[in-house]
PDB file of N, CA and C in Angstrom:
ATOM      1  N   UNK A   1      11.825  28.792  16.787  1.00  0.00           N
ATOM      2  CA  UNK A   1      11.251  28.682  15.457  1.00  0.00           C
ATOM      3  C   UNK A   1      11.604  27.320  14.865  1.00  0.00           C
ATOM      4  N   UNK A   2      10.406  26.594  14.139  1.00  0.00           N
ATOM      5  CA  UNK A   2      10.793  25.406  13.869  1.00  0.00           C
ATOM      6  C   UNK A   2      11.372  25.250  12.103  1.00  0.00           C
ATOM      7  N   UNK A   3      12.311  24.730  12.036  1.00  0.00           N
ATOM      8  CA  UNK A   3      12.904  24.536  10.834  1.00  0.00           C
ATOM      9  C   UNK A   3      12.233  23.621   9.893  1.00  0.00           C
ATOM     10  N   UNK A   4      11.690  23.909   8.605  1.00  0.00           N
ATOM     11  CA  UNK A   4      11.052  23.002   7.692  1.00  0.00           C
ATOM     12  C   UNK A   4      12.834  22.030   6.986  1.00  0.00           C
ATOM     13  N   UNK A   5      11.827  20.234   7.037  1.00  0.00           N
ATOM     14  CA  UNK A   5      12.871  19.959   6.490  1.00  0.00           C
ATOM     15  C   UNK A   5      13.003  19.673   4.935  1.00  0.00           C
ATOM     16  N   UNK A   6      13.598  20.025   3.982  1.00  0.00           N
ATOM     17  CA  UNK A   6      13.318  19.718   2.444  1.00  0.00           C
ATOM     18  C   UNK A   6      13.321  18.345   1.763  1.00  0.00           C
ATOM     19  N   UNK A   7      14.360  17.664   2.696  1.00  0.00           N
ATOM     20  CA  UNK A   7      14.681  16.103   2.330  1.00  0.00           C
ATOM     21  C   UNK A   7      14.338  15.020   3.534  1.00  0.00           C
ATOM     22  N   UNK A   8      13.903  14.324   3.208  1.00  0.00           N
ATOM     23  CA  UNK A   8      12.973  12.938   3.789  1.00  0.00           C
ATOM     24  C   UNK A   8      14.287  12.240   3.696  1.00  0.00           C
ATOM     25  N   UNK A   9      13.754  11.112   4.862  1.00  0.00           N
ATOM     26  CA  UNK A   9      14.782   9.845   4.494  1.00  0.00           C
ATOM     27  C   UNK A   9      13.620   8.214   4.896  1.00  0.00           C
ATOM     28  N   UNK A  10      14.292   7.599   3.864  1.00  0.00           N
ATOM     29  CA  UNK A  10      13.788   6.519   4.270  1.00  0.00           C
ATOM     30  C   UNK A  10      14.377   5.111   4.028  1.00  0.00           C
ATOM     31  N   UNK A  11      14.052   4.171   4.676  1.00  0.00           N
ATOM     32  CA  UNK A  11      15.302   2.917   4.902  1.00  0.00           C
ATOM     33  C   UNK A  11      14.336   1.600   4.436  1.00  0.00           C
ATOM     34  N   UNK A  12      14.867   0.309   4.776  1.00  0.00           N
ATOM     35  CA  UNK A  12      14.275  -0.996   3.951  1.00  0.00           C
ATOM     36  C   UNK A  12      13.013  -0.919   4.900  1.00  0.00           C
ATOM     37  N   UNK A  13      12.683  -0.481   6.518  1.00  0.00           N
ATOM     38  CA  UNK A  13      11.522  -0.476   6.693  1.00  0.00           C
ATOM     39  C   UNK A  13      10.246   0.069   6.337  1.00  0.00           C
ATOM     40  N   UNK A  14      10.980   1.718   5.638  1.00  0.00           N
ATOM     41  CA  UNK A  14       9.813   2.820   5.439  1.00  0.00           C
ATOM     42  C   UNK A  14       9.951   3.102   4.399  1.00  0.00           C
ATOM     43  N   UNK A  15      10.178   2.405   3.338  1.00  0.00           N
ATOM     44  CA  UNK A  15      10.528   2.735   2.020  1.00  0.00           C
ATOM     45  C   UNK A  15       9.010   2.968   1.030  1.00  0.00           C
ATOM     46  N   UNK A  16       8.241   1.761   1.574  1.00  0.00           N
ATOM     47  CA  UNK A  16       6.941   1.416   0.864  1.00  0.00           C
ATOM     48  C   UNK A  16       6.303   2.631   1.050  1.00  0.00           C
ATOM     49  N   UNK A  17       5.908   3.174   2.640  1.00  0.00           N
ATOM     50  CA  UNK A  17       5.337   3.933   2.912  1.00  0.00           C
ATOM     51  C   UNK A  17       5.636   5.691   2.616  1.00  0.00           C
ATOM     52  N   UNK A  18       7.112   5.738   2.472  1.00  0.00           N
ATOM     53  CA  UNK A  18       7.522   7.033   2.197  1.00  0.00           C
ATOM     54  C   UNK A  18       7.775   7.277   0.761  1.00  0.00           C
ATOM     55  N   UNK A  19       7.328   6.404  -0.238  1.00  0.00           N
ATOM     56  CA  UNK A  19       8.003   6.380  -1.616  1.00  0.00           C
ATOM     57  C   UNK A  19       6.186   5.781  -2.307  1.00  0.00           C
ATOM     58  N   UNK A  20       6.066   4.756  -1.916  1.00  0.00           N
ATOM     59  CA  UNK A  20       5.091   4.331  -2.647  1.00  0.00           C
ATOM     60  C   UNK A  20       3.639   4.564  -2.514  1.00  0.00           C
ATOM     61  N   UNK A  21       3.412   4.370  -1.301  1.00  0.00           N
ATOM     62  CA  UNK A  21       2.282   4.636  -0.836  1.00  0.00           C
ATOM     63  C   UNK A  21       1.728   6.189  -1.013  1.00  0.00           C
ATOM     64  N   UNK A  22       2.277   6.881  -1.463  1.00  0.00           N
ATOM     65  CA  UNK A  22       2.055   8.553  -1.215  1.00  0.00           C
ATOM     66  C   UNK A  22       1.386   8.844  -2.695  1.00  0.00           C
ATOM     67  N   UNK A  23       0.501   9.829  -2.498  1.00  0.00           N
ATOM     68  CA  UNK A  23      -0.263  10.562  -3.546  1.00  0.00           C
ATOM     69  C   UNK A  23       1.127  11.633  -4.143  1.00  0.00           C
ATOM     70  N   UNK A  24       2.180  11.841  -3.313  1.00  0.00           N
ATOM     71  CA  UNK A  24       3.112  12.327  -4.137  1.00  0.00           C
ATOM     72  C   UNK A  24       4.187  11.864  -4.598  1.00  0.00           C
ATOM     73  N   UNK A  25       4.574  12.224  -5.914  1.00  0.00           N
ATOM     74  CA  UNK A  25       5.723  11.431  -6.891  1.00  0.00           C
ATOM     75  C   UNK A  25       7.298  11.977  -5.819  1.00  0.00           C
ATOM     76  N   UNK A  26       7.932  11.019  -5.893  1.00  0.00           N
ATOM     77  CA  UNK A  26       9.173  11.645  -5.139  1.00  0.00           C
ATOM     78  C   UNK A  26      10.726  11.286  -5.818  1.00  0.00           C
ATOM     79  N   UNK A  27      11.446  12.190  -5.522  1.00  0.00           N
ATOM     80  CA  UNK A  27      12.846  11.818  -6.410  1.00  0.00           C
ATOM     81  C   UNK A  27      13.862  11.716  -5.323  1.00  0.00           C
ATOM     82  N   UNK A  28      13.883   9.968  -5.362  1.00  0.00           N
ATOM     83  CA  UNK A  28      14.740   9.367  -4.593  1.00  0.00           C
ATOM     84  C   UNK A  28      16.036   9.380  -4.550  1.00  0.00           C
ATOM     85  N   UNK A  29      16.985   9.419  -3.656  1.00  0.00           N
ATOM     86  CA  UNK A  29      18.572   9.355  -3.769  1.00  0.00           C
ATOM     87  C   UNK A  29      19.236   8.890  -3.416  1.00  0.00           C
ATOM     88  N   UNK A  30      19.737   7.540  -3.644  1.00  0.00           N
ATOM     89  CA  UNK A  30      20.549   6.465  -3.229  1.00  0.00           C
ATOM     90  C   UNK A  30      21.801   7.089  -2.955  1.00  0.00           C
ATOM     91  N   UNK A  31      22.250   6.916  -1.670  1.00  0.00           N
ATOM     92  CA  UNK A  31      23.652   7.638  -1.372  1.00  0.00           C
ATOM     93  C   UNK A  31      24.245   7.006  -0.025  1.00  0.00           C
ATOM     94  N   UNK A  32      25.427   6.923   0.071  1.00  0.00           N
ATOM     95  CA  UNK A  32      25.966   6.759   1.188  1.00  0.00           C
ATOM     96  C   UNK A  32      27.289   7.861   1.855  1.00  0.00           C
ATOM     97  N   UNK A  33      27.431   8.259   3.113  1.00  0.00           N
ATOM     98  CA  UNK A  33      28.002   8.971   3.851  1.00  0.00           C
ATOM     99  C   UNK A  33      29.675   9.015   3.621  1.00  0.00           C
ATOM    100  N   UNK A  34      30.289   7.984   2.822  1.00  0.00           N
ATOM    101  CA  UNK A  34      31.278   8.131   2.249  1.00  0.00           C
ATOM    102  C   UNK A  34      32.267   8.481   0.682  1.00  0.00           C
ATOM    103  N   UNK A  35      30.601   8.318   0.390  1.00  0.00           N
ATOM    104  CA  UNK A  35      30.565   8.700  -0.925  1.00  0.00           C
ATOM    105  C   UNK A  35      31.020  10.116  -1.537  1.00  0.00           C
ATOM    106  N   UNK A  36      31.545  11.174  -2.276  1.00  0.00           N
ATOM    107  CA  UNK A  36      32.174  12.089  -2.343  1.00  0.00           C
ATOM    108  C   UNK A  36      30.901  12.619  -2.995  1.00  0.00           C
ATOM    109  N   UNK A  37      30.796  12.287  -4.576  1.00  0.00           N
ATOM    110  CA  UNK A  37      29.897  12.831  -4.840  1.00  0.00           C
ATOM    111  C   UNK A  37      28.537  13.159  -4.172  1.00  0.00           C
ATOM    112  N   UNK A  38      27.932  12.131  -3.503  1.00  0.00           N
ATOM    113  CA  UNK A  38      26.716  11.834  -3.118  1.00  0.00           C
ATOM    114  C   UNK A  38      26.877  13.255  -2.441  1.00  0.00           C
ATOM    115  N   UNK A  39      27.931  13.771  -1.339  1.00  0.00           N
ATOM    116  CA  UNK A  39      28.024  14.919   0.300  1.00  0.00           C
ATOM    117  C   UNK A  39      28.371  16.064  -1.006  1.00  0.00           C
ATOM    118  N   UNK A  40      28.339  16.044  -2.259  1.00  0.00           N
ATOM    119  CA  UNK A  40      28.304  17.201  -3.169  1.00  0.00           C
ATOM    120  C   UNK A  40      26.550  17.739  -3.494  1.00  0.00           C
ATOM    121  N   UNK A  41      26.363  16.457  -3.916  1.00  0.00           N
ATOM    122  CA  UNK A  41      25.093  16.251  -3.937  1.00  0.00           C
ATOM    123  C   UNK A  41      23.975  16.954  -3.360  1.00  0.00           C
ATOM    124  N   UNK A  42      24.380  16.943  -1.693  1.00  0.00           N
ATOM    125  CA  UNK A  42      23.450  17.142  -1.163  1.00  0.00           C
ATOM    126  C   UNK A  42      22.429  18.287  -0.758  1.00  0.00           C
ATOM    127  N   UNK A  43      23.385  19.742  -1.292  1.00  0.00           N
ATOM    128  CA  UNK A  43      22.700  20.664  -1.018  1.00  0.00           C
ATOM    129  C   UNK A  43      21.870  21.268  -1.986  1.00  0.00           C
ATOM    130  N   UNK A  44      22.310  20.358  -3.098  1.00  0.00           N
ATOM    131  CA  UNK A  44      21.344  21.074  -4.232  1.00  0.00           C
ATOM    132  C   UNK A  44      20.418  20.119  -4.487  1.00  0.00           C
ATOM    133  N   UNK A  45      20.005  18.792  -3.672  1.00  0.00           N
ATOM    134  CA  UNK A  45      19.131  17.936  -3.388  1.00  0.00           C
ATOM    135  C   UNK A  45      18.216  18.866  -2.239  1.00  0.00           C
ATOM    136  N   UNK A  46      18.334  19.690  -1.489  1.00  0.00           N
ATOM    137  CA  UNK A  46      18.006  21.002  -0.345  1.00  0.00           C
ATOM    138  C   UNK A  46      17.463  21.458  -1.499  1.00  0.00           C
ATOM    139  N   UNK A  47      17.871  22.162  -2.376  1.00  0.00           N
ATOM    140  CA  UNK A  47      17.374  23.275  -2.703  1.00  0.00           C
ATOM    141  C   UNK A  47      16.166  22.828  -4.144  1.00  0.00           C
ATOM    142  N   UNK A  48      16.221  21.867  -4.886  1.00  0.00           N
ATOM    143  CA  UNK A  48      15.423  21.065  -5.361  1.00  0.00           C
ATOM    144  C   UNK A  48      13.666  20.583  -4.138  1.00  0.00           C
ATOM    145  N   UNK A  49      14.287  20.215  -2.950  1.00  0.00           N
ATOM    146  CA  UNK A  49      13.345  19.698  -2.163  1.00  0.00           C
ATOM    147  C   UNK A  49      12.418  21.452  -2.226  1.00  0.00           C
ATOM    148  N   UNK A  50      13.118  22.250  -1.717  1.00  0.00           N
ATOM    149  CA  UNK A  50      12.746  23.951  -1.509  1.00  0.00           C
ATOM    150  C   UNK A  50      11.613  23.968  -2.354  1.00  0.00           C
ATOM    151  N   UNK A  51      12.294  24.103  -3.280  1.00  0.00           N
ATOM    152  CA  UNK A  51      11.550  24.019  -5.002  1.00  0.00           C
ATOM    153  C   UNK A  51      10.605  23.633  -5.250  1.00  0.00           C
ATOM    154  N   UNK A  52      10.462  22.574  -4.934  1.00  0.00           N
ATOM    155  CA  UNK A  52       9.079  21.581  -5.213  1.00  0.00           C
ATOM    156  C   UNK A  52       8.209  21.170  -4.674  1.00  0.00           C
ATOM    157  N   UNK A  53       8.517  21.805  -3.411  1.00  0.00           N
ATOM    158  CA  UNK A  53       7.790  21.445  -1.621  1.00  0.00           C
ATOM    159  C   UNK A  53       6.382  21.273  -1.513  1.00  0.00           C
ATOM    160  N   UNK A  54       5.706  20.318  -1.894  1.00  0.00           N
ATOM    161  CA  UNK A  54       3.847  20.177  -2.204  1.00  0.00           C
ATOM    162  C   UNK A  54       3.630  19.668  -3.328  1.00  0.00           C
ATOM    163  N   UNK A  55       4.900  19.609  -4.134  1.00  0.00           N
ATOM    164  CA  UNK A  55       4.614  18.999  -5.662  1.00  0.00           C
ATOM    165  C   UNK A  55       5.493  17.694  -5.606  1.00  0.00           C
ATOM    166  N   UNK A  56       6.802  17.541  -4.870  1.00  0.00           N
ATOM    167  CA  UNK A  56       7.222  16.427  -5.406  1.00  0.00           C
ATOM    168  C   UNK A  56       7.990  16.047  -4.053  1.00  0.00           C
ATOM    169  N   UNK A  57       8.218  14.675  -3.322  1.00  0.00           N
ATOM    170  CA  UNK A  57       9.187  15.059  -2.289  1.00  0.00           C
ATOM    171  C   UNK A  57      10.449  14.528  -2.964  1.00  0.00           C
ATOM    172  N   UNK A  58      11.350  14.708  -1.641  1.00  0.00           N
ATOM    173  CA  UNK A  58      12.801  14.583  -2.084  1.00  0.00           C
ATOM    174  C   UNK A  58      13.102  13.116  -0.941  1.00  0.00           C
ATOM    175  N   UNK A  59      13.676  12.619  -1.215  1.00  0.00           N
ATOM    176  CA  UNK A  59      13.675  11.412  -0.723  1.00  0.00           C
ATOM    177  C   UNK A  59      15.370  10.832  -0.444  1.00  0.00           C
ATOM    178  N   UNK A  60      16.153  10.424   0.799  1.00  0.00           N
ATOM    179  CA  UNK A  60      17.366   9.702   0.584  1.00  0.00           C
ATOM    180  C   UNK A  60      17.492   8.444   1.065  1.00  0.00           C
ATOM    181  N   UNK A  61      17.951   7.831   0.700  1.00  0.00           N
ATOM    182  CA  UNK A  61      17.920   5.999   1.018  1.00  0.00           C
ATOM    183  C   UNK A  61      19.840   5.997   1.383  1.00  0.00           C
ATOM    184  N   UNK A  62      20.240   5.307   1.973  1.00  0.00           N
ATOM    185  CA  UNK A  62      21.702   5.153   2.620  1.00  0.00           C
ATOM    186  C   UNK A  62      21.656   3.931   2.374  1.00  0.00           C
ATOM    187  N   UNK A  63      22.347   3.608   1.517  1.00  0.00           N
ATOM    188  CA  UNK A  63      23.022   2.365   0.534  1.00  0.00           C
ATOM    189  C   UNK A  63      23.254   1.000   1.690  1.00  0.00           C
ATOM    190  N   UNK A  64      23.887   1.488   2.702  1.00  0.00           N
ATOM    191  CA  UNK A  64      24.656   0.981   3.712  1.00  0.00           C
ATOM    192  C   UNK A  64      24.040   0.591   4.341  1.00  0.00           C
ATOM    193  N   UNK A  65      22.138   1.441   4.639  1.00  0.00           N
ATOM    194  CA  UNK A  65      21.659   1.030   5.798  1.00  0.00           C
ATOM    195  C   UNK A  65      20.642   0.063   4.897  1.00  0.00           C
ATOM    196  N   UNK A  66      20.201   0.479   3.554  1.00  0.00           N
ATOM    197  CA  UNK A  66      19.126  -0.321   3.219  1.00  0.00           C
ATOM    198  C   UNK A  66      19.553  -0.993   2.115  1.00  0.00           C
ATOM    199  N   UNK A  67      20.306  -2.021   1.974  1.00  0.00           N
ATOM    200  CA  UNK A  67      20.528  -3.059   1.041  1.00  0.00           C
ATOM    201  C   UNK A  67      19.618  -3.408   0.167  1.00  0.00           C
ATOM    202  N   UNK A  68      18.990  -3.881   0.945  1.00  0.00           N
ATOM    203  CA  UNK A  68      17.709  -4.357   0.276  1.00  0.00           C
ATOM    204  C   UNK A  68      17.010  -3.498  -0.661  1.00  0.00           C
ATOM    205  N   UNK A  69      16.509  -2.557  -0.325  1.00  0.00           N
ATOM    206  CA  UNK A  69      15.974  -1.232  -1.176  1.00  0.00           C
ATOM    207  C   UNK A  69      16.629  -1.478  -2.501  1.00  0.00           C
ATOM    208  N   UNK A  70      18.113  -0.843  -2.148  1.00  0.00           N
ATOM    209  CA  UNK A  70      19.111  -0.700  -3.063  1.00  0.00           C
ATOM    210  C   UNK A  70      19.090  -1.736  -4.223  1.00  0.00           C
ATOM    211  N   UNK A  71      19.154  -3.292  -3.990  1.00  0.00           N
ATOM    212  CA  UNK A  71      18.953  -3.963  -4.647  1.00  0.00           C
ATOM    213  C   UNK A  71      17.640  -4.053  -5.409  1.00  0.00           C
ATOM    214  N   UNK A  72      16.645  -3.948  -4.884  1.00  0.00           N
ATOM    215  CA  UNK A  72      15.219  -4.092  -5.500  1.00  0.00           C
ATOM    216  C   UNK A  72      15.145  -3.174  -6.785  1.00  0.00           C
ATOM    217  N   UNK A  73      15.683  -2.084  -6.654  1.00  0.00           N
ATOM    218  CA  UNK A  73      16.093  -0.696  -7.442  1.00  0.00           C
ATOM    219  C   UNK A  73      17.307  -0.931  -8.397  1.00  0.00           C
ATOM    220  N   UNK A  74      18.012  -2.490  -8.241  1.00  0.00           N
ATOM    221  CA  UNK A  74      18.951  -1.997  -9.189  1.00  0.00           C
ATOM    222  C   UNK A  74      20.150  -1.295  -9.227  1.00  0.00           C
ATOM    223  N   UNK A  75      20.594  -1.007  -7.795  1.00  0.00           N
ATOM    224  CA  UNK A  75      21.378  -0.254  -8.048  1.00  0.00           C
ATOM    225  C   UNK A  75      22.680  -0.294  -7.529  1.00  0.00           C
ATOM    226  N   UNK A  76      23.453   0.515  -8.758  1.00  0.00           N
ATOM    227  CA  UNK A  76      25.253  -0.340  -8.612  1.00  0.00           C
ATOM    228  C   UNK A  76      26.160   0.575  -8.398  1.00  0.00           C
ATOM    229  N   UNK A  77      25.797   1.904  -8.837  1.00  0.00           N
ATOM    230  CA  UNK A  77      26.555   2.560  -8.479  1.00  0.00           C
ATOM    231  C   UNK A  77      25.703   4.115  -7.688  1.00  0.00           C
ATOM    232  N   UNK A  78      26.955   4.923  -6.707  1.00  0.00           N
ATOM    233  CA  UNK A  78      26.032   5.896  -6.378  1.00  0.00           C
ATOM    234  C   UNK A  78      27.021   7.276  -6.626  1.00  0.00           C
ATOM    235  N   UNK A  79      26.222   8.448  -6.473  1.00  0.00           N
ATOM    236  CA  UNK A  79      24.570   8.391  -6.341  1.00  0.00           C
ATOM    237  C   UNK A  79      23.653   8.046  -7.575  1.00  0.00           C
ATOM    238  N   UNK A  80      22.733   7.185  -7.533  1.00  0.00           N
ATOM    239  CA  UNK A  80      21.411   6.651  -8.100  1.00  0.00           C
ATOM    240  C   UNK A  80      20.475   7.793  -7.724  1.00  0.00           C
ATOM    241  N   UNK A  81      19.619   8.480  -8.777  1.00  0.00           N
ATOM    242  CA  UNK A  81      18.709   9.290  -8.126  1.00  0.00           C
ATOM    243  C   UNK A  81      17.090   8.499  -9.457  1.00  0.00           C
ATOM    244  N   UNK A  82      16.167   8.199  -8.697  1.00  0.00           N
ATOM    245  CA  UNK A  82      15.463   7.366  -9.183  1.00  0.00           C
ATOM    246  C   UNK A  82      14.002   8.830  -9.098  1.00  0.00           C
ATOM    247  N   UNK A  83      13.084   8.910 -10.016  1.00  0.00           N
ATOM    248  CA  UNK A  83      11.690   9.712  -9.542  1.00  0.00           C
ATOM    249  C   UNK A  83      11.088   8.434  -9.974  1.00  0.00           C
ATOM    250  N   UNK A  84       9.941   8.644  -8.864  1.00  0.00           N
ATOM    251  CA  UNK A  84       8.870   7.368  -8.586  1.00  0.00           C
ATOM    252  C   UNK A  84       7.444   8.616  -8.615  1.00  0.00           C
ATOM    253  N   UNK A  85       6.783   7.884  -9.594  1.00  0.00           N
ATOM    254  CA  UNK A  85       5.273   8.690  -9.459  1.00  0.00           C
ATOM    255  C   UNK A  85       4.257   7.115  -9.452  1.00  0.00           C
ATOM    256  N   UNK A  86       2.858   7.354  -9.013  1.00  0.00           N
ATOM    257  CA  UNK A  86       2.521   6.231  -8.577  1.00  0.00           C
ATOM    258  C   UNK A  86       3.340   4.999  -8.647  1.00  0.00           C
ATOM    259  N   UNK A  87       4.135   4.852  -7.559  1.00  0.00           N
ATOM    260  CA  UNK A  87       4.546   3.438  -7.537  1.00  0.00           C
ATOM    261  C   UNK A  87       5.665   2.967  -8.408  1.00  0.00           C
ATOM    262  N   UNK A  88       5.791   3.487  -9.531  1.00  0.00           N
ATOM    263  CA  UNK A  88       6.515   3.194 -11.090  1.00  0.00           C
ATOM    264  C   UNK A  88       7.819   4.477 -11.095  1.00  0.00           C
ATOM    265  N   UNK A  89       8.730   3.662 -11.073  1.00  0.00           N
ATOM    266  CA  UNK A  89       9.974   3.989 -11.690  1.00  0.00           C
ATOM    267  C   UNK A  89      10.038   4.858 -12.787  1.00  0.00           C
ATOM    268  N   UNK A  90       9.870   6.351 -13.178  1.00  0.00           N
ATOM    269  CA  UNK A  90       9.716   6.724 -14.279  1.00  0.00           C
ATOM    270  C   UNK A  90      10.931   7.575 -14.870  1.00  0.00           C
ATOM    271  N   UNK A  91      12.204   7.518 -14.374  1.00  0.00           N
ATOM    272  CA  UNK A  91      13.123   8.085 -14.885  1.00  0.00           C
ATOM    273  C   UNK A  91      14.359   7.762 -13.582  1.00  0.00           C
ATOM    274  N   UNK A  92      15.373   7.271 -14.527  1.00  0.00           N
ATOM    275  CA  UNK A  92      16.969   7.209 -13.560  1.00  0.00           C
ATOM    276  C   UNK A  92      18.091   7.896 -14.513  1.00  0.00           C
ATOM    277  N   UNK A  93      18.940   8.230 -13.050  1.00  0.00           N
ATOM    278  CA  UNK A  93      20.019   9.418 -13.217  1.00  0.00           C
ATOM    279  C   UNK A  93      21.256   9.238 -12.300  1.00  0.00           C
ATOM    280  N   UNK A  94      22.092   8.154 -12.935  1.00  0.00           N
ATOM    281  CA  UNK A  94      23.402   7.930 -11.927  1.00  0.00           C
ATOM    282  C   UNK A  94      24.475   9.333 -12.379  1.00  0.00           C
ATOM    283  N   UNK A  95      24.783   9.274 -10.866  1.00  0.00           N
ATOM    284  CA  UNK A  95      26.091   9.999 -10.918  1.00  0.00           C
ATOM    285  C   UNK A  95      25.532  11.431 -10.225  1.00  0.00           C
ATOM    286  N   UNK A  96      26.886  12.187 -10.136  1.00  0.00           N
ATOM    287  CA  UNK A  96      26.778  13.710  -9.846  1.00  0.00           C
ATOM    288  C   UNK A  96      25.848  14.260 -10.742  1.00  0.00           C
ATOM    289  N   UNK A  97      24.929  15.205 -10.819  1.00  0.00           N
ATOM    290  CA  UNK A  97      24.098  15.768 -11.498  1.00  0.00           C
ATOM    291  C   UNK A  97      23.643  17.177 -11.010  1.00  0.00           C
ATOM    292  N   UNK A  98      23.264  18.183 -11.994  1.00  0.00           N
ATOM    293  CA  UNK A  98      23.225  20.058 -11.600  1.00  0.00           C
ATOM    294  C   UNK A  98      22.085  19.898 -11.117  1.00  0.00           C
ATOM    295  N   UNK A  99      21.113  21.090 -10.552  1.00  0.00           N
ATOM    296  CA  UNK A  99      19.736  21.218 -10.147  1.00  0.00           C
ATOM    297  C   UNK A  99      19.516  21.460 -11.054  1.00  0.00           C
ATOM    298  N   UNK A 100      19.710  22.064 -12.350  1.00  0.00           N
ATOM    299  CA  UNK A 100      18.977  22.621 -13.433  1.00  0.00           C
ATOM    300  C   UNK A 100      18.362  21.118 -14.440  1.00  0.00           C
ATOM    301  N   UNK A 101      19.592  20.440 -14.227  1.00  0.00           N
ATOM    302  CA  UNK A 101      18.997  19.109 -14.496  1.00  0.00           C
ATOM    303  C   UNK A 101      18.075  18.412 -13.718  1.00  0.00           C
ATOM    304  N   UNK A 102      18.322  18.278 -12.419  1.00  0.00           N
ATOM    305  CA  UNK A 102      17.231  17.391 -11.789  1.00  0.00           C
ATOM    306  C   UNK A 102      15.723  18.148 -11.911  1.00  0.00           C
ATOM    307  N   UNK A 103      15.776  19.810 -12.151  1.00  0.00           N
ATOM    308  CA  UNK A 103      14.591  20.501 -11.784  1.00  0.00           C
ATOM    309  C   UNK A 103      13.708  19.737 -13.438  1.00  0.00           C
ATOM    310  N   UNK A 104      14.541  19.805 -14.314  1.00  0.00           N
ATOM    311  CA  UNK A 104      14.062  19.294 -15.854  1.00  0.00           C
ATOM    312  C   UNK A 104      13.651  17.928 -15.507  1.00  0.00           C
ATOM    313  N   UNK A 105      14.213  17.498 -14.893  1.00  0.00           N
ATOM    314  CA  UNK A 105      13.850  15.102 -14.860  1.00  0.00           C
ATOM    315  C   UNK A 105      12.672  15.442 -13.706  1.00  0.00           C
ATOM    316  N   UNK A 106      12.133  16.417 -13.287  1.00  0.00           N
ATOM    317  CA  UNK A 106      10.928  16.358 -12.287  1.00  0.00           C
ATOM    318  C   UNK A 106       9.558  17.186 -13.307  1.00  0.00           C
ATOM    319  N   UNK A 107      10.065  18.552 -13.733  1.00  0.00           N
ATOM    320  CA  UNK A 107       9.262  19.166 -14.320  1.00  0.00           C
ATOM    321  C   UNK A 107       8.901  17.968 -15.558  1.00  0.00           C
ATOM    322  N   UNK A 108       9.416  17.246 -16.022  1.00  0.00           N
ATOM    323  CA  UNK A 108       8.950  16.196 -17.613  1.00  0.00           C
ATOM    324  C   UNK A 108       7.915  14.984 -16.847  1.00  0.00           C
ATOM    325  N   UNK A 109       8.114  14.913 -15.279  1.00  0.00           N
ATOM    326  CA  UNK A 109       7.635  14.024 -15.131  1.00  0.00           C
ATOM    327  C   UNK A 109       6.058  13.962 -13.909  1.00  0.00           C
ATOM    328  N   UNK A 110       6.012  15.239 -13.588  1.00  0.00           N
ATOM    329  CA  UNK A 110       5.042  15.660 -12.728  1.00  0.00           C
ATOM    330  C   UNK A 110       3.988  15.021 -14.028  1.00  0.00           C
ATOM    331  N   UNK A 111       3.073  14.783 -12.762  1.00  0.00           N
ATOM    332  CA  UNK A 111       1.304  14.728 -13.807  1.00  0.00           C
ATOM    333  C   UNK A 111       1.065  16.046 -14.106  1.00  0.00           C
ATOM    334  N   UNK A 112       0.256  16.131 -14.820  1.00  0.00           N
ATOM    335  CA  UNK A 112      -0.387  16.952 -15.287  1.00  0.00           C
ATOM    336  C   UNK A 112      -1.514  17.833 -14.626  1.00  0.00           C
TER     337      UNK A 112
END
């Protein structure tokens, strides 16, 4: 049986294509593998992806692997969790954060 996955990843090569290019808005997550919070993070970044699966993707970028990204975005500290709907930056959220919150910074920002 094949396992659906909830969270995407994408790096300085596939960033355009997995973030921008898409008819869907996605809520990105700047994180790296040593990070404490970020490996807290992550399962309720799972269960958010669950959640929204056709409406919004879930997206992780690794600080470490994509510099570049990271910089283009601004970003200084992690976790950075950025939602991108066409193309545009429409809401940021550093730090540890609940699902009840992230489910609110997606539901305010879906189209209509």
């Amino acid at each position: 049986m094949e396992t659906k996955e909830w969270v995407g990843h994408a790096d300085d090569c596939t960033f355009e294509s997995a973030v921008l290019k898409t008819d869907r808005p996605a809520l990105v997550d700047f994180w790296a593998p040593w990070c404490g919070p970020c490996r807290a993070l992550a399962p309720v970044l799972e269960e958010i992806g669950k959640a929204y699966d056709g409406r919004a993707n879930v997206i992780k970028v690794n600080v470490d692997e994509s510099p570049k990204t990271a910089a283009n975005y601004g970003v200084q500290s992690i976790p950075t969790l950025l939602f991108i709907r066409e193309g545009k930056v429409r809401e940021t959220l550093v730090g540890l954060t609940t699902k009840d919150k992230l489910a609110a910074l997606i539901d305010r920002n879906l189209p209509e």
